[in-house]
Protein backbone atom coordinates (compact mmCIF):
# COMPACT_ATOMS: atom_id res chain seq x y z
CA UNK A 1 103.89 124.74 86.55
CA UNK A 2 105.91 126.30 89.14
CA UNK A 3 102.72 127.10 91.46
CA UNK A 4 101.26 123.81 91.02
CA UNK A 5 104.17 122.09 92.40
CA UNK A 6 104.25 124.71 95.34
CA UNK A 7 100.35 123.97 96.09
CA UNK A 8 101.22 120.34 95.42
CA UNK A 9 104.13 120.15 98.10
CA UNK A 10 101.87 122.49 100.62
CA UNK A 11 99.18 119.74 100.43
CA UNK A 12 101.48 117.30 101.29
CA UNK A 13 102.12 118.66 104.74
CA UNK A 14 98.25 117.87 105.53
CA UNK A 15 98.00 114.85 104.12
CA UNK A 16 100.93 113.39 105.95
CA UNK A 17 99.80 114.55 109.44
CA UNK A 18 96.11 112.92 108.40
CA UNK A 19 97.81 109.80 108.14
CA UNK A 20 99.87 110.04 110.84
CA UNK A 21 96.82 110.56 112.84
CA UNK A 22 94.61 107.77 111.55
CA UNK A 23 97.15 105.42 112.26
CA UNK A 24 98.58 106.74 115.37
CA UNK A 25 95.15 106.65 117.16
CA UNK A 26 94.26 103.19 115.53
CA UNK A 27 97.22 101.65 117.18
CA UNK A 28 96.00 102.92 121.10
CA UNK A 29 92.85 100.65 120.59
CA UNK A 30 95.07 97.55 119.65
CA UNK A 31 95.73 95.08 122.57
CA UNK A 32 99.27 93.76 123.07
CA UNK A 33 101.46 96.72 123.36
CA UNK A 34 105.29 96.98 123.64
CA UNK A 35 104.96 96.40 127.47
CA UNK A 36 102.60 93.59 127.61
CA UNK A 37 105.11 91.47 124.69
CA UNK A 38 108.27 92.29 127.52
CA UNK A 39 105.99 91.05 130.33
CA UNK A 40 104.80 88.17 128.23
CA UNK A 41 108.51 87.25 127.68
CA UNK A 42 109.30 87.89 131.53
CA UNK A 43 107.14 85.10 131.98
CA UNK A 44 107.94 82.62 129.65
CA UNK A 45 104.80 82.68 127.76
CA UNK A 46 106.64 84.08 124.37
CA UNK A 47 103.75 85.70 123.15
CA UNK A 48 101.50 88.12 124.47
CA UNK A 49 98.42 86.85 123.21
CA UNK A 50 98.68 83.61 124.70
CA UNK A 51 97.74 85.62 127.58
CA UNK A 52 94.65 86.77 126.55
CA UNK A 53 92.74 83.72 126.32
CA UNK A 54 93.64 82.33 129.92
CA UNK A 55 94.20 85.52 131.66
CA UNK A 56 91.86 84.32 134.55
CA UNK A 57 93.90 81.31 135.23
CA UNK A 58 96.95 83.62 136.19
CA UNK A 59 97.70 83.74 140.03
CA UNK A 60 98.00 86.72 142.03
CA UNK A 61 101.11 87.37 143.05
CA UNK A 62 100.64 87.73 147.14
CA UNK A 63 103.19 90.78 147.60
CA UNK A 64 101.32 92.73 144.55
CA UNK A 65 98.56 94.53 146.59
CA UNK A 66 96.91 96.46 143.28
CA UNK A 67 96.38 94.63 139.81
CA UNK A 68 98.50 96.09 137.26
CA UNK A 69 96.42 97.18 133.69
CA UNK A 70 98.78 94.79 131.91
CA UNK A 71 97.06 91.73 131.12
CA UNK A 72 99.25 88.89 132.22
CA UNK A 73 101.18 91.17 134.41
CA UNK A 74 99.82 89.76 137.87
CA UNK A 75 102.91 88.72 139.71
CA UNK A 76 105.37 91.48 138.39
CA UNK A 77 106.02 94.52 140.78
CA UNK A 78 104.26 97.83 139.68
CA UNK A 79 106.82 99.71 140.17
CA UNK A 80 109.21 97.72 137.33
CA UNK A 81 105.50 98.01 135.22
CA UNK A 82 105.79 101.84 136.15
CA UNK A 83 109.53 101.78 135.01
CA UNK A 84 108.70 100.23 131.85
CA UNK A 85 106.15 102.69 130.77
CA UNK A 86 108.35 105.62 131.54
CA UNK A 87 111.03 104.01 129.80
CA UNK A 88 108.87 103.66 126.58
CA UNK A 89 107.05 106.86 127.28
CA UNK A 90 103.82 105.69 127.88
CA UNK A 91 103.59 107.51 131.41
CA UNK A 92 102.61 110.70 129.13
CA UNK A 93 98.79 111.19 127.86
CA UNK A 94 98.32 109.96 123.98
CA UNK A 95 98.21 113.58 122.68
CA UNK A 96 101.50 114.51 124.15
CA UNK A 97 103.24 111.46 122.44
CA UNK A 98 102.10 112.15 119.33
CA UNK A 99 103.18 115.30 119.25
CA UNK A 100 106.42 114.71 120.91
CA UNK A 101 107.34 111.81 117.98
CA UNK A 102 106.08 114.67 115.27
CA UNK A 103 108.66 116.99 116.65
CA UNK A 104 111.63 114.32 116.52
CA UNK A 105 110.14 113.75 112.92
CA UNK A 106 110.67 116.80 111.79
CA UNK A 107 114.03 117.20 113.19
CA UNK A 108 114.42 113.56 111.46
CA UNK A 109 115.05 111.98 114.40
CA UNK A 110 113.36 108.72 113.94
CA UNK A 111 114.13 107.19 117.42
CA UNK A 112 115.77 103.56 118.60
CA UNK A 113 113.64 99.83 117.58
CA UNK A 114 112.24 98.74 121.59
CA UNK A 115 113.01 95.34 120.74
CA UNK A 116 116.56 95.49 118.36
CA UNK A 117 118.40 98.60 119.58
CA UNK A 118 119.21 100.02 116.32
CA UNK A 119 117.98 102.92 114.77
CA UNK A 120 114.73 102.77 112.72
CA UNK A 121 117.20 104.29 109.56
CA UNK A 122 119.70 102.15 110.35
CA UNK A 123 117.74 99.60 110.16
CA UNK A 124 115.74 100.23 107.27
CA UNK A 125 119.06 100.61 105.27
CA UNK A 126 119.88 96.97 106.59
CA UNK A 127 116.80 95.87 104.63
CA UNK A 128 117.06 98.01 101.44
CA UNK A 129 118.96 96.17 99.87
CA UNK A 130 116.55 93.48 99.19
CA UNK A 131 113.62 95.73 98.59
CA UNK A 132 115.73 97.49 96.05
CA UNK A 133 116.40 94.10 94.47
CA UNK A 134 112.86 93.28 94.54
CA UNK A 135 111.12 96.66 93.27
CA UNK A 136 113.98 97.45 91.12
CA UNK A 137 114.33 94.46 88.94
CA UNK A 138 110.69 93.51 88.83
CA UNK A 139 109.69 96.76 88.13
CA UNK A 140 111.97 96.41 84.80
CA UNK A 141 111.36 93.07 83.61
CA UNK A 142 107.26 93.73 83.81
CA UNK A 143 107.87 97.00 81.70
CA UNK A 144 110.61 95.64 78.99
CA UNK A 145 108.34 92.44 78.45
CA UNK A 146 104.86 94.40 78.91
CA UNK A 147 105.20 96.64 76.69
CA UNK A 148 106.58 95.43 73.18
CA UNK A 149 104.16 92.62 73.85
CA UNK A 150 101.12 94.86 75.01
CA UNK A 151 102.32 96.41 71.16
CA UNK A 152 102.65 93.26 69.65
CA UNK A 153 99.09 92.50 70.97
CA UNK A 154 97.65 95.32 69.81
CA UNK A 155 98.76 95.45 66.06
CA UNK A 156 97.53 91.59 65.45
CA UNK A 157 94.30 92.42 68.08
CA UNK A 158 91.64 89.33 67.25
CA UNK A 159 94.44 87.31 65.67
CA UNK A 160 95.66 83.87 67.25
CA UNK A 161 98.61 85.55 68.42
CA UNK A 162 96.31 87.76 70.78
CA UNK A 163 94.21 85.17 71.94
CA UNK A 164 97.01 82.67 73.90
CA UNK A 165 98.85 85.21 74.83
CA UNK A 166 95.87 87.03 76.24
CA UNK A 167 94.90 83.45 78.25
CA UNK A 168 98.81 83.25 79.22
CA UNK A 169 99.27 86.45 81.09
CA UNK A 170 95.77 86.36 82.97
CA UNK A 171 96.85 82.46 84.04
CA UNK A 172 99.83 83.95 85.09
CA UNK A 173 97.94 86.59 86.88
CA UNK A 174 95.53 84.44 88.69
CA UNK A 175 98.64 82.45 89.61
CA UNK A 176 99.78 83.62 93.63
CA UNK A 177 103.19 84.47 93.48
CA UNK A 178 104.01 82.51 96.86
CA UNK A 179 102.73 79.32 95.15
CA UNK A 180 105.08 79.68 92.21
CA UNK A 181 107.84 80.46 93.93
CA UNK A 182 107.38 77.09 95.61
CA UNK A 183 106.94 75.43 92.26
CA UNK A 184 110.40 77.44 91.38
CA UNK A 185 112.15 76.28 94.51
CA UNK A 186 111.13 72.36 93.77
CA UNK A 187 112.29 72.71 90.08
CA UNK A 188 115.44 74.49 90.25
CA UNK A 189 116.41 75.07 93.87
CA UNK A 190 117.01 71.52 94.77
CA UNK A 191 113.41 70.64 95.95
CA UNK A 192 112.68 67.60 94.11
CA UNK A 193 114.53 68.25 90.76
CA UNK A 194 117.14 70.19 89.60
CA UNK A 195 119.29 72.51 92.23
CA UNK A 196 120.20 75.35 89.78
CA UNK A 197 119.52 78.33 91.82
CA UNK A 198 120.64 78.85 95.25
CA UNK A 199 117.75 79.39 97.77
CA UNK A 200 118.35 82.16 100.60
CA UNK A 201 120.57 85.33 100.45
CA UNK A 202 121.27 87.76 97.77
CA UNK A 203 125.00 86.47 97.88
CA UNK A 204 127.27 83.55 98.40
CA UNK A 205 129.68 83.27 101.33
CA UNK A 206 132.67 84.87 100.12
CA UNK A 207 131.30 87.37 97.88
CA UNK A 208 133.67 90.10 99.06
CA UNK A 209 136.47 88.23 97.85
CA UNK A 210 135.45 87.89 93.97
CA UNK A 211 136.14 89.60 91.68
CA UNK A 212 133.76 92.79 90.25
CA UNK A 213 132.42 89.82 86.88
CA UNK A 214 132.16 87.37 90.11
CA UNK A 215 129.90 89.21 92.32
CA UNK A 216 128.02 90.37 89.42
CA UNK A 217 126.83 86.80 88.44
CA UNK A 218 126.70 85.75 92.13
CA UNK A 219 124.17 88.25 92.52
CA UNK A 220 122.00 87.83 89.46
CA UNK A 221 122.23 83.98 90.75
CA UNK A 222 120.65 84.70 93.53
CA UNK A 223 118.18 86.94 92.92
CA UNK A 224 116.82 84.99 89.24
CA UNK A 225 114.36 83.27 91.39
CA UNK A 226 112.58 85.44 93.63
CA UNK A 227 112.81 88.00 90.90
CA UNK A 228 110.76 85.76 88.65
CA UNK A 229 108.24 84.74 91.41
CA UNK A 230 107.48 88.57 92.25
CA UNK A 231 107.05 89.67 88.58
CA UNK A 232 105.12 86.87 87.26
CA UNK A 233 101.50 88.58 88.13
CA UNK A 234 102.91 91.84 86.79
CA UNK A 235 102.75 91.31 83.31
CA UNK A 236 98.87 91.18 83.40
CA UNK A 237 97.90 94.70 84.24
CA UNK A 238 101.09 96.38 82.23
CA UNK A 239 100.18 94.36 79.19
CA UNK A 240 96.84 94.55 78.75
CA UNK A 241 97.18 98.40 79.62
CA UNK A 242 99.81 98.91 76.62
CA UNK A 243 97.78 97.57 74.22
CA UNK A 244 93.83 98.93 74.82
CA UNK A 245 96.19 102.36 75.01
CA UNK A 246 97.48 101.24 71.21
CA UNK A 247 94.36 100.20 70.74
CA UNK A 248 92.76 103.39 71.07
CA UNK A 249 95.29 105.38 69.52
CA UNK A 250 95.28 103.41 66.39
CA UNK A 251 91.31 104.32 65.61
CA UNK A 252 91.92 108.02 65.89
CA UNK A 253 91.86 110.14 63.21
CA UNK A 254 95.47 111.46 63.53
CA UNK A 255 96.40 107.75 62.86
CA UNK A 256 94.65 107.57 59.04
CA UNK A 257 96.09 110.97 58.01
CA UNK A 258 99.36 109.70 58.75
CA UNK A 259 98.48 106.04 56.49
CA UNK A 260 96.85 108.41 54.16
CA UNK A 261 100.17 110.24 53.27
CA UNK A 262 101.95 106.95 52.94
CA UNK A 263 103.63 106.51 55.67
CA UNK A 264 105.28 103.21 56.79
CA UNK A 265 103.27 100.78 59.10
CA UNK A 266 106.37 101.27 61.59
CA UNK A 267 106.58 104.83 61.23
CA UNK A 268 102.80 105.04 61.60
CA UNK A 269 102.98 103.26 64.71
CA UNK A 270 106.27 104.95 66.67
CA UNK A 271 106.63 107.78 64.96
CA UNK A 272 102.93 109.01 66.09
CA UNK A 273 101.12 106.77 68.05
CA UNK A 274 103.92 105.28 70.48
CA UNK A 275 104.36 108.80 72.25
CA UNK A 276 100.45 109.38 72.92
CA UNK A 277 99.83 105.73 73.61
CA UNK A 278 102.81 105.33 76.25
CA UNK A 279 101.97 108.58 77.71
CA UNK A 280 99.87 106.77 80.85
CA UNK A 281 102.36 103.85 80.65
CA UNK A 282 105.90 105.91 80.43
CA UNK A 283 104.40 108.47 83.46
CA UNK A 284 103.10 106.06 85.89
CA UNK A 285 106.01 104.07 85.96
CA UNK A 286 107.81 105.89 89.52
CA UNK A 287 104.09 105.27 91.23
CA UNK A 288 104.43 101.21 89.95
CA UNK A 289 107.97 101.44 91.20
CA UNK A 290 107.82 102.71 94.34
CA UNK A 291 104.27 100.57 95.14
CA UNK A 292 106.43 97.66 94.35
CA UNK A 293 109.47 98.68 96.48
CA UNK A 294 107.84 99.76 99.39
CA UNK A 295 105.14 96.93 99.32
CA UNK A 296 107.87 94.36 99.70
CA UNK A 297 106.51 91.25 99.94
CA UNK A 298 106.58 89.01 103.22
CA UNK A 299 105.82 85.67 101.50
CA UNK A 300 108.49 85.92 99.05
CA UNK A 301 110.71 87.41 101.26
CA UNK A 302 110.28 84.49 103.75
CA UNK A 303 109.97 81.48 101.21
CA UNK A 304 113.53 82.80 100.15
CA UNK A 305 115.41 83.31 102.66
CA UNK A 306 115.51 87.37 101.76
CA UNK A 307 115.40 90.06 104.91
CA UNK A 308 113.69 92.92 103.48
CA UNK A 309 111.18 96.05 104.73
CA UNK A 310 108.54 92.87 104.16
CA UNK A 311 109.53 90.87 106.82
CA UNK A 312 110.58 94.00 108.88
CA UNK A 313 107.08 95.65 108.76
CA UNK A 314 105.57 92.30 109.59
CA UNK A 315 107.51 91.46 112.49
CA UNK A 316 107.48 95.17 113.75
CA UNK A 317 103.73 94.75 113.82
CA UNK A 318 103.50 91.22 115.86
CA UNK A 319 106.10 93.02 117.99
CA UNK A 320 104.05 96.33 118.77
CA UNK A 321 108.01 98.37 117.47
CA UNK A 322 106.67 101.37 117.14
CA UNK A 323 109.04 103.73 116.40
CA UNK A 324 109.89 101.25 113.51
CA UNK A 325 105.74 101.05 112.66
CA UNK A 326 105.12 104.81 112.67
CA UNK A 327 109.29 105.77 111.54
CA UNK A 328 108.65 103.74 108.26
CA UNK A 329 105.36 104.88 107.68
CA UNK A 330 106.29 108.51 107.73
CA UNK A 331 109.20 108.38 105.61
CA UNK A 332 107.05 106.03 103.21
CA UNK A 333 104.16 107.96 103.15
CA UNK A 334 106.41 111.44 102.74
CA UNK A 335 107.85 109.54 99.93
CA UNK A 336 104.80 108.47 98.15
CA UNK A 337 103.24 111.84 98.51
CA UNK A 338 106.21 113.27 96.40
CA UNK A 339 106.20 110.36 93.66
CA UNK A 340 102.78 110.99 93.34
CA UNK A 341 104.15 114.91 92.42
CA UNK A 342 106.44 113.32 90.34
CA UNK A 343 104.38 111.18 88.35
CA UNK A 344 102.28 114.50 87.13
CA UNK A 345 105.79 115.72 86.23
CA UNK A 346 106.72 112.46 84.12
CA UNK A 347 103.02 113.25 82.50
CA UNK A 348 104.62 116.95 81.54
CA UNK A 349 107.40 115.43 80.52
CA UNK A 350 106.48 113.08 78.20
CA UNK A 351 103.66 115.21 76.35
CA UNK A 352 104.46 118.63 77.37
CA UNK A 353 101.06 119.62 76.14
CA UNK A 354 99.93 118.95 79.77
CA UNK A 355 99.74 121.89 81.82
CA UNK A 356 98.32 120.94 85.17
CA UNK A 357 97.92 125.18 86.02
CA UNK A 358 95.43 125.40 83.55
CA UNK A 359 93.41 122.33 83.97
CA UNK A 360 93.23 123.33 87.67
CA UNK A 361 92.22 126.70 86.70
């Protein structure tokens, strides 16, 4: 097991740099860079596309003998244009960039945000917060509701039982979590109906001065409702999954030895099929987590109030903040290599039968 992991964590390294590639020299073909959304601000048109459209309608400025590259930068001096791309470090070829920000990588040196002047970890660890709330709690309400019911579905499979429940979770599913949490907002945070549930922030003002029981419930308060409206299409896939893995289980032969000898109905079912059944279930639950954490979701985010790594990818990508674009996607993408290592781990560990040596061998 030992070797796999090594070869695992060696393949990582490649994998990494591939998509640090692929993205890094998607972004040079991408119009609107860093420079062009400060000279759009300079001026006044707020956003650098405006530009685009009506970028033969800008005047020349008479002093500026040479047009600047820069859409929409006619009337600026060059020499504040050359400033600003030294100052960014565009003024060095594409390769050399790349491979400067790879060697402040590895030295985890993740560079300053152009636009907030903050540090990319810094500010990532501003946002946690909500993302943990997010991925954390949603990730544990889909599994401790998904499962016993994907169980419950598959002992009484055919019955009535299984049939609305089955047409429950896939409404649910087809449901779009922004549009529910709209229909949560207007029933319980003070849209139209009831005002229950508070509607932005993951705390009230003054939370530092409750007590520990205080902040506890101020927080579950606040977080019941997006919570809810990010889980709601989980259910679906996790439930379904549970039982056809029951379901399976329960028509091998393993299964009728164990009725055969008399066995309890409950002991049947977690005493021998549980373990095998939840093996995929149990073992892909860091890859679910950590999709859901680090996919954080912009609408919800937004319709709430809540600023997490959702709203700060988005706004990092209308912005053209790359060290914030290409920071986060490193330390993502480093960190979703290893869950995926993980993951084959939680496989060992739950059936240690597994041996990923041999089945490579």
């Amino acid at each position: 097991m030992g070797a796999y992991i090594l070869r695992r964590l060696l393949f990582v390294i490649p994998t990494l740099l591939g998509i640090m590639i692929i993205n890094f020299t998607l972004v040079q073909f991408v119009p609107g860079g860093p420079i062009e959304q400060i000279i759009a601000e300079l001026r006044g048109e707020g956003d650098v596309f405006a530009g685009f459209a009506g970028a033969d309608d800008i005047e020349i400025s008479e002093g500026l003998e040479s047009e600047s590259d820069y859409v929409g930068a006619r009337g600026l001096p060059e020499e504040f244009i050359k400033e600003l791309e030294k100052e960014f470090g565009f003024d060095k070829p594409p390769v050399q960039r790349f491979l400067d920000m790879m060697w402040n990588y590895i030295q985890l040196d993740f560079g300053e945000s152009y636009f907030r002047k903050i540090g990319v970890i810094d500010l990532v660890l501003e946002k946690l917060p909500v993302s943990v709330t997010l991925g954390l709690w949603s990730t544990l309400i889909a599994y401790i509701v998904s499962i016993p019911l994907g169980i419950r579905k598959a002992v009484k499979d055919g019955t009535a039982f299984d049939t609305w429940t089955s047409g429950a979770i896939i409404v649910a599913y087809a449901i779009p979590g922004f549009l529910f949490a709209i229909l949560l907002i207007v029933l319980f945070a003070g849209g139209s109906y009831w005002r229950i549930f508070p509607l932005r922030g993951l705390t009230s003002d003054g939370w530092e001065d409750m007590t520990l029981v205080g902040q506890i419930l101020d927080y579950f308060w606040h977080i019941a409702l997006p919570v809810l409206a990010s889980t709601i299409s989980a259910f679906a896939t996790l439930t379904l999954l549970t039982k056809n893995s029951f379901l399976d289980e329960i028509k091998k032969h393993y299964v009728m030895t164990a009725r055969a000898k008399g066995l309890s109905e409950s002991r049947v079912l977690y005493g021998h099929i549980f373990r095998n059944a939840m093996l995929i279930v149990i073992a892909g639950f860091p890859a679910v987590f950590i999709g859901v954490f680090f996919g954080g979701s912009l609408i919800i985010e937004t319709i709430f109030s809540l600023d997490g790594l959702g709203r700060l990818g988005f706004e990092a990508a209308v912005a053209r903040d790359y060290p914030v674009i290409f920071g986060t996607l490193f330390v993502f993408g480093l960190m979703g290599l290893v869950v995926g290592i993980l993951s084959d781990l939680m496989y060992v560990f739950v059936d240690p039968r597994i041996d990923f040596e041999r089945r490579e061998g």
